[in-house]
Protein backbone atom coordinates (compact mmCIF):
# COMPACT_ATOMS: atom_id res chain seq x y z
CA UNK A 1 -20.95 -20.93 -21.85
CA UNK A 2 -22.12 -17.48 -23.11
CA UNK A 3 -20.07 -14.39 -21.28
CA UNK A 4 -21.94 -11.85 -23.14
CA UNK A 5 -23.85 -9.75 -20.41
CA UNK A 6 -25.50 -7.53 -23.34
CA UNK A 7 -22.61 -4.87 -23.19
CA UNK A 8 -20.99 -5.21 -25.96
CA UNK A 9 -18.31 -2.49 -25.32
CA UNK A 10 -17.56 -4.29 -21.64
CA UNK A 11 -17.40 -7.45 -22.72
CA UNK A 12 -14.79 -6.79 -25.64
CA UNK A 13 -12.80 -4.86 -22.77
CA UNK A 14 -12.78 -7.85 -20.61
CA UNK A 15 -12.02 -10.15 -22.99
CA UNK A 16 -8.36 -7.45 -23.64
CA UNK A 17 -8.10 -7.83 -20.00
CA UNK A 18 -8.33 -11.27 -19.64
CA UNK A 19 -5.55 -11.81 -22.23
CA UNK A 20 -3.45 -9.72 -20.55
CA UNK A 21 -3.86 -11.91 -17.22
CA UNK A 22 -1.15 -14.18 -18.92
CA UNK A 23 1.41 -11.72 -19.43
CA UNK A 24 2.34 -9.13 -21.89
CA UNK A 25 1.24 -8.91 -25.66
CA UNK A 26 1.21 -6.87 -28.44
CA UNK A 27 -1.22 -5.51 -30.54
CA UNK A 28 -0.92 -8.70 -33.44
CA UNK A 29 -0.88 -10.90 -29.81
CA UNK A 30 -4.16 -9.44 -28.56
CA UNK A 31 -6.02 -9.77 -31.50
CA UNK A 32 -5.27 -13.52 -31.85
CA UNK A 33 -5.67 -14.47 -27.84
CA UNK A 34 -9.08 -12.12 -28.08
CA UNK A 35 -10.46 -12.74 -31.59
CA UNK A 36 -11.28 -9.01 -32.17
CA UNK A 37 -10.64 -6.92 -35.39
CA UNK A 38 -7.67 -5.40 -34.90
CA UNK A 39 -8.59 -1.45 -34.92
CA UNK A 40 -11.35 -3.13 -32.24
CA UNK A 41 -8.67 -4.99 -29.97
CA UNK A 42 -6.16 -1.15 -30.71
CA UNK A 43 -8.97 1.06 -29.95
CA UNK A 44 -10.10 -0.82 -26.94
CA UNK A 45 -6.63 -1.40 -25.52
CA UNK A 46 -5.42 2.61 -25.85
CA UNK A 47 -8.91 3.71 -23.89
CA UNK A 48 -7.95 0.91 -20.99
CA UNK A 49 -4.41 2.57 -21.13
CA UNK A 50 -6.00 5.80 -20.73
CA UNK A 51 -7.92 5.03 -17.88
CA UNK A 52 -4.65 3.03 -16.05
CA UNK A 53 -6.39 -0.04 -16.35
CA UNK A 54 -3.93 -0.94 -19.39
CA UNK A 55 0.04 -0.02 -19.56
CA UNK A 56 2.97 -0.87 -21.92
CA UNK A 57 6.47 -2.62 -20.82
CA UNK A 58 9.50 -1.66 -21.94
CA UNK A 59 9.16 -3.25 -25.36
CA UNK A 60 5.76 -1.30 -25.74
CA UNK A 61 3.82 -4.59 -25.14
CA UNK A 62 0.19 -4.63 -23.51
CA UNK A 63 0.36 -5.36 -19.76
CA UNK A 64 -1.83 -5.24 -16.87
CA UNK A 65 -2.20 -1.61 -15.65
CA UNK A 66 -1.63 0.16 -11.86
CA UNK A 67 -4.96 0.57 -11.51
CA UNK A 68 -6.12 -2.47 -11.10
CA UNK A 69 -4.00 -3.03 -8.47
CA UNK A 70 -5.28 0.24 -6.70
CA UNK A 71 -9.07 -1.42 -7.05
CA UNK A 72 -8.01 -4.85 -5.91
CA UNK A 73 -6.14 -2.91 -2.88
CA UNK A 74 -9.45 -1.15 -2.04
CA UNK A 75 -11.57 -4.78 -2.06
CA UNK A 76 -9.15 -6.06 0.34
CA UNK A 77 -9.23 -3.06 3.15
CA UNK A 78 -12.24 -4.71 4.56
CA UNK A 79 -10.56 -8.08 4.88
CA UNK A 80 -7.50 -6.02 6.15
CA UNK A 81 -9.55 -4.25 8.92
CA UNK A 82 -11.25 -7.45 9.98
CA UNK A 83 -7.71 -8.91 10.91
CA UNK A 84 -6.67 -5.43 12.04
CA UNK A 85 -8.25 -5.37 15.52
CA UNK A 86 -6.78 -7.84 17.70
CA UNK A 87 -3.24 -7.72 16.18
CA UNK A 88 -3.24 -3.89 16.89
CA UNK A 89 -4.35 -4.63 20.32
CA UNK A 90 -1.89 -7.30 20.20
CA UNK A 91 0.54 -4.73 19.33
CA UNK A 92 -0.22 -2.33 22.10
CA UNK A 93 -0.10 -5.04 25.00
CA UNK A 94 3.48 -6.19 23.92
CA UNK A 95 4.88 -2.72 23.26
CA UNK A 96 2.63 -1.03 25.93
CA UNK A 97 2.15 2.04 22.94
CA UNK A 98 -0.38 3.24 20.77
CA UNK A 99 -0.75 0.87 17.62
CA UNK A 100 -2.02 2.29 14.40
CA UNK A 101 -2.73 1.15 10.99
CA UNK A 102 -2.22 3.99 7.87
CA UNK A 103 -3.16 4.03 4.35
CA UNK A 104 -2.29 5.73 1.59
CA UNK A 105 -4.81 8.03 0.22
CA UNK A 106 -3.90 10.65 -2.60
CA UNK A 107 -1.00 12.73 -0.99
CA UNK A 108 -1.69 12.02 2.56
CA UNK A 109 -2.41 9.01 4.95
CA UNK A 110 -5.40 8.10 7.12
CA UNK A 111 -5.71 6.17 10.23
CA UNK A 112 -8.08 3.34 9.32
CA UNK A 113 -7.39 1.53 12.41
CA UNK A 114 -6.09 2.17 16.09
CA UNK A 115 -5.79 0.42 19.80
CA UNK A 116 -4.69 3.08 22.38
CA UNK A 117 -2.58 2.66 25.47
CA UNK A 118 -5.25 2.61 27.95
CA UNK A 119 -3.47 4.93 30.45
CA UNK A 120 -0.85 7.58 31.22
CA UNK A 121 0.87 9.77 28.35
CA UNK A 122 0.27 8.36 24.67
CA UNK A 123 -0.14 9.45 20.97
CA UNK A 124 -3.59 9.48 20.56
CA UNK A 125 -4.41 9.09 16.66
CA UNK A 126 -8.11 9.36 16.10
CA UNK A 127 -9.32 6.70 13.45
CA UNK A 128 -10.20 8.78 10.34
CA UNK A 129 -7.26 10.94 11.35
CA UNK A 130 -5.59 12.45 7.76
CA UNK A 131 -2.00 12.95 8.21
CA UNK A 132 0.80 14.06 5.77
CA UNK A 133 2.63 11.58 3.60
CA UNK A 134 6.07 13.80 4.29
CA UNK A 135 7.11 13.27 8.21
CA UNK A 136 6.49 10.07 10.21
CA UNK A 137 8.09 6.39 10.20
CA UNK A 138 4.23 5.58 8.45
CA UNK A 139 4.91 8.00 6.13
CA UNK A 140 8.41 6.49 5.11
CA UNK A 141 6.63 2.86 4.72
CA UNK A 142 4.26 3.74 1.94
CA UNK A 143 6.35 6.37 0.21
CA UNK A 144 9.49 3.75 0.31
CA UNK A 145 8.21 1.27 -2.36
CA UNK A 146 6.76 3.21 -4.41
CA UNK A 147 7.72 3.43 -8.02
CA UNK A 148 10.85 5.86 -8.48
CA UNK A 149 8.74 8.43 -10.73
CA UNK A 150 5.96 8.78 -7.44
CA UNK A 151 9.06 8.53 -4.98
CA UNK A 152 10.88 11.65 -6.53
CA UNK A 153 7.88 14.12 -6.20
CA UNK A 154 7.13 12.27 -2.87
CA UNK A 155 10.46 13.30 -1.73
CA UNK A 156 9.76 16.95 -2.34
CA UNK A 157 9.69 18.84 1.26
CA UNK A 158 9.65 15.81 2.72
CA UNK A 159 11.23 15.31 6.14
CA UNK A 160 12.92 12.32 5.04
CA UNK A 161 15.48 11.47 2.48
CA UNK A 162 15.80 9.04 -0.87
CA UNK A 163 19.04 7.42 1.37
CA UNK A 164 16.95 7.23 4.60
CA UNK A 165 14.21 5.28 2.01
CA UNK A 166 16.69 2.94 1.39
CA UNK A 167 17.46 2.05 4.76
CA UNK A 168 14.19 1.32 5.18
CA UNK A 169 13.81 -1.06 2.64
CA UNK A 170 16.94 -2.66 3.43
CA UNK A 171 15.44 -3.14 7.08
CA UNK A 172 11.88 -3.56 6.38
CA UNK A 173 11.20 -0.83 8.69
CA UNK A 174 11.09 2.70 9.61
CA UNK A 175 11.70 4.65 12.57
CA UNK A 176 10.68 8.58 13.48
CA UNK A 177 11.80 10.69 16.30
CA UNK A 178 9.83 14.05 16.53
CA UNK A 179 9.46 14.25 12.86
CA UNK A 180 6.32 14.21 12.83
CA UNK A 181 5.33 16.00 15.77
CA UNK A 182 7.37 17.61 18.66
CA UNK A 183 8.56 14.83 21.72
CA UNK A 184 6.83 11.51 19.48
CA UNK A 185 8.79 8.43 18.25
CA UNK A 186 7.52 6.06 16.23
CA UNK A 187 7.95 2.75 14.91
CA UNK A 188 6.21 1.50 11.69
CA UNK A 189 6.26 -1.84 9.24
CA UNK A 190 4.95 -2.48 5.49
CA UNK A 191 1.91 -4.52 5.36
CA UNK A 192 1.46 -6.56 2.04
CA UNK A 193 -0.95 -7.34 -0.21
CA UNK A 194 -1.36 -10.97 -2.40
CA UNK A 195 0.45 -9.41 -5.10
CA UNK A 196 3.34 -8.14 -2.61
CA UNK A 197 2.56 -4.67 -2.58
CA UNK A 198 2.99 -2.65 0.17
CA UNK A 199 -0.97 -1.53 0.72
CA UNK A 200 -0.47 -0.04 4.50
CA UNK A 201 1.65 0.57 7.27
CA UNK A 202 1.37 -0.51 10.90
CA UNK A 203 2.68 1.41 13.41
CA UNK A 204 3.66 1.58 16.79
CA UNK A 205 4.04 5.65 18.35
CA UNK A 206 4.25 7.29 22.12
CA UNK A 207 6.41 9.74 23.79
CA UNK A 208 10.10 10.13 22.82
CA UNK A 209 10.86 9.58 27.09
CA UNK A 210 9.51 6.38 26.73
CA UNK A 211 10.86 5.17 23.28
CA UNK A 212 13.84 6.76 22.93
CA UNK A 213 16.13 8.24 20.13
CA UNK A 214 16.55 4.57 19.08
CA UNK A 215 12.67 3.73 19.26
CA UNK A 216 13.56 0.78 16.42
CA UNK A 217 15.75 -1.21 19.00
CA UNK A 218 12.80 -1.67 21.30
CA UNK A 219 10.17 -2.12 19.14
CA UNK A 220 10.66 -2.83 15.25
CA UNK A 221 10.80 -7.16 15.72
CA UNK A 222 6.77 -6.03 18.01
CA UNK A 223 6.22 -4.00 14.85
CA UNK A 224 7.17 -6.26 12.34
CA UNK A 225 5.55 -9.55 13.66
CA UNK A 226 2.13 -7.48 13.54
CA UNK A 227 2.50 -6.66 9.93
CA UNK A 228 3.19 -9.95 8.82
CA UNK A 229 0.54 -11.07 10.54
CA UNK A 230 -1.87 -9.04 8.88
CA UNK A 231 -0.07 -9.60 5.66
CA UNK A 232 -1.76 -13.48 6.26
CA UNK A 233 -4.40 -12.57 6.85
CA UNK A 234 -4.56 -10.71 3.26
CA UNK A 235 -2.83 -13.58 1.75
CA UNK A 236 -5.11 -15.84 3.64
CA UNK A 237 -7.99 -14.31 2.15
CA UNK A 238 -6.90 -12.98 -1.04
């Protein structure tokens, strides 16, 4: 069968990438698994590093780069927001709170999903909503596996500490009492990708009267449940 869609320059790359599916290689490795010259298979391989799509391990080796992960995140958000409205409502009936679902974008995180208590006093988060990554159990979630480089400058004026991170992935969840706002608790859990990469947060938040200063006790197994149900759903689908 004939893979050649006329590019030439795309179809070399793809062929570098489709080595590296297997695992890592170096240079003398890529040009045997891809059959290019070997200033091709070098020249080709630095670019792809240049544009994240290509890294190097610890021996210097070839490997798959971070930013294919990021794109294969960002195909599954639909398939994550499919599953995303009746476990959030889900969510709210068993915890009677607010249920939210945050993702990472750039420096801060957006509400890409919400079902609202349907009376009395609640954290209302708009859908489209931008909040900082630096206060809020949320916030804690996606900052808490990330690699240690991204972590550190996370950390920077955040509200929350490399030891509180910890806890959090010891647990598998996060808690927040007014940190993010005045009088709000909240409750939040990692939602994974295929790969096992934490790709958003769920989230239960309300009034600190009604959650209390231990807003984890009542509500992180609620919280929890929920994101690994929409972590089958990706899985499911992936």
């Amino acid at each position: 069968m004939d893979n050649s869609s006329g590019v030439g320059v795309l179809d070399k790359a793809a062929l570098v990438l489709s080595a590296l599916e297997s695992g890592p290689a170096t240079l003398a490795g890529l040009v045997a698994a891809t059959g290019l010259a070997r200033p091709t298979a070098h020249r080709l391989a630095v670019a792809l590093e240049h544009h994240r799509m290509v890294a190097r391990d610890m021996q210097g080796r070839f490997i798959l780069g971070p930013r294919l992960s990021e794109l294969a995140a960002a195909a599954g958000e639909d398939r994550l927001l499919a599953t995303a409205g009746p476990v959030l409502a889900h969510l709210r009936d068993v915890t009677g709170e607010s249920a939210q679902l945050y993702r990472r974008q750039g420096d801060m995180r957006i509400c890409v999903a919400a079902a609202e208590r349907l009376s009395g006093l609640r954290d209302t988060v708009p859908v489209g909503s931008t909040l900082p990554m630096k206060a809020g159990s949320a916030a804690q979630i996606l900052m808490a596996w990330e690699e240690p480089e991204r972590l550190h400058r996370g950390l920077q004026g955040a509200r929350f500490t490399a030891t509180a991170l910890s806890g959090v992935r010891r647990r598998g969840w996060a808690q927040s009492i007014g940190e993010r706002e005045p009088g709000v608790a909240s409750v939040s859990a990692p939602v994974r990708g295929p790969s096992n990469r934490v790709v958003a947060s769920v989230s239960v938040s309300g009034p600190i009267e009604r959650l209390t200063r231990h807003p984890g006790r009542m509500h992180a197994q609620a919280v929890i449940d929920a994101a690994a149900r929409l972590s089958e759903g990706l899985r499911r689908n992936g």
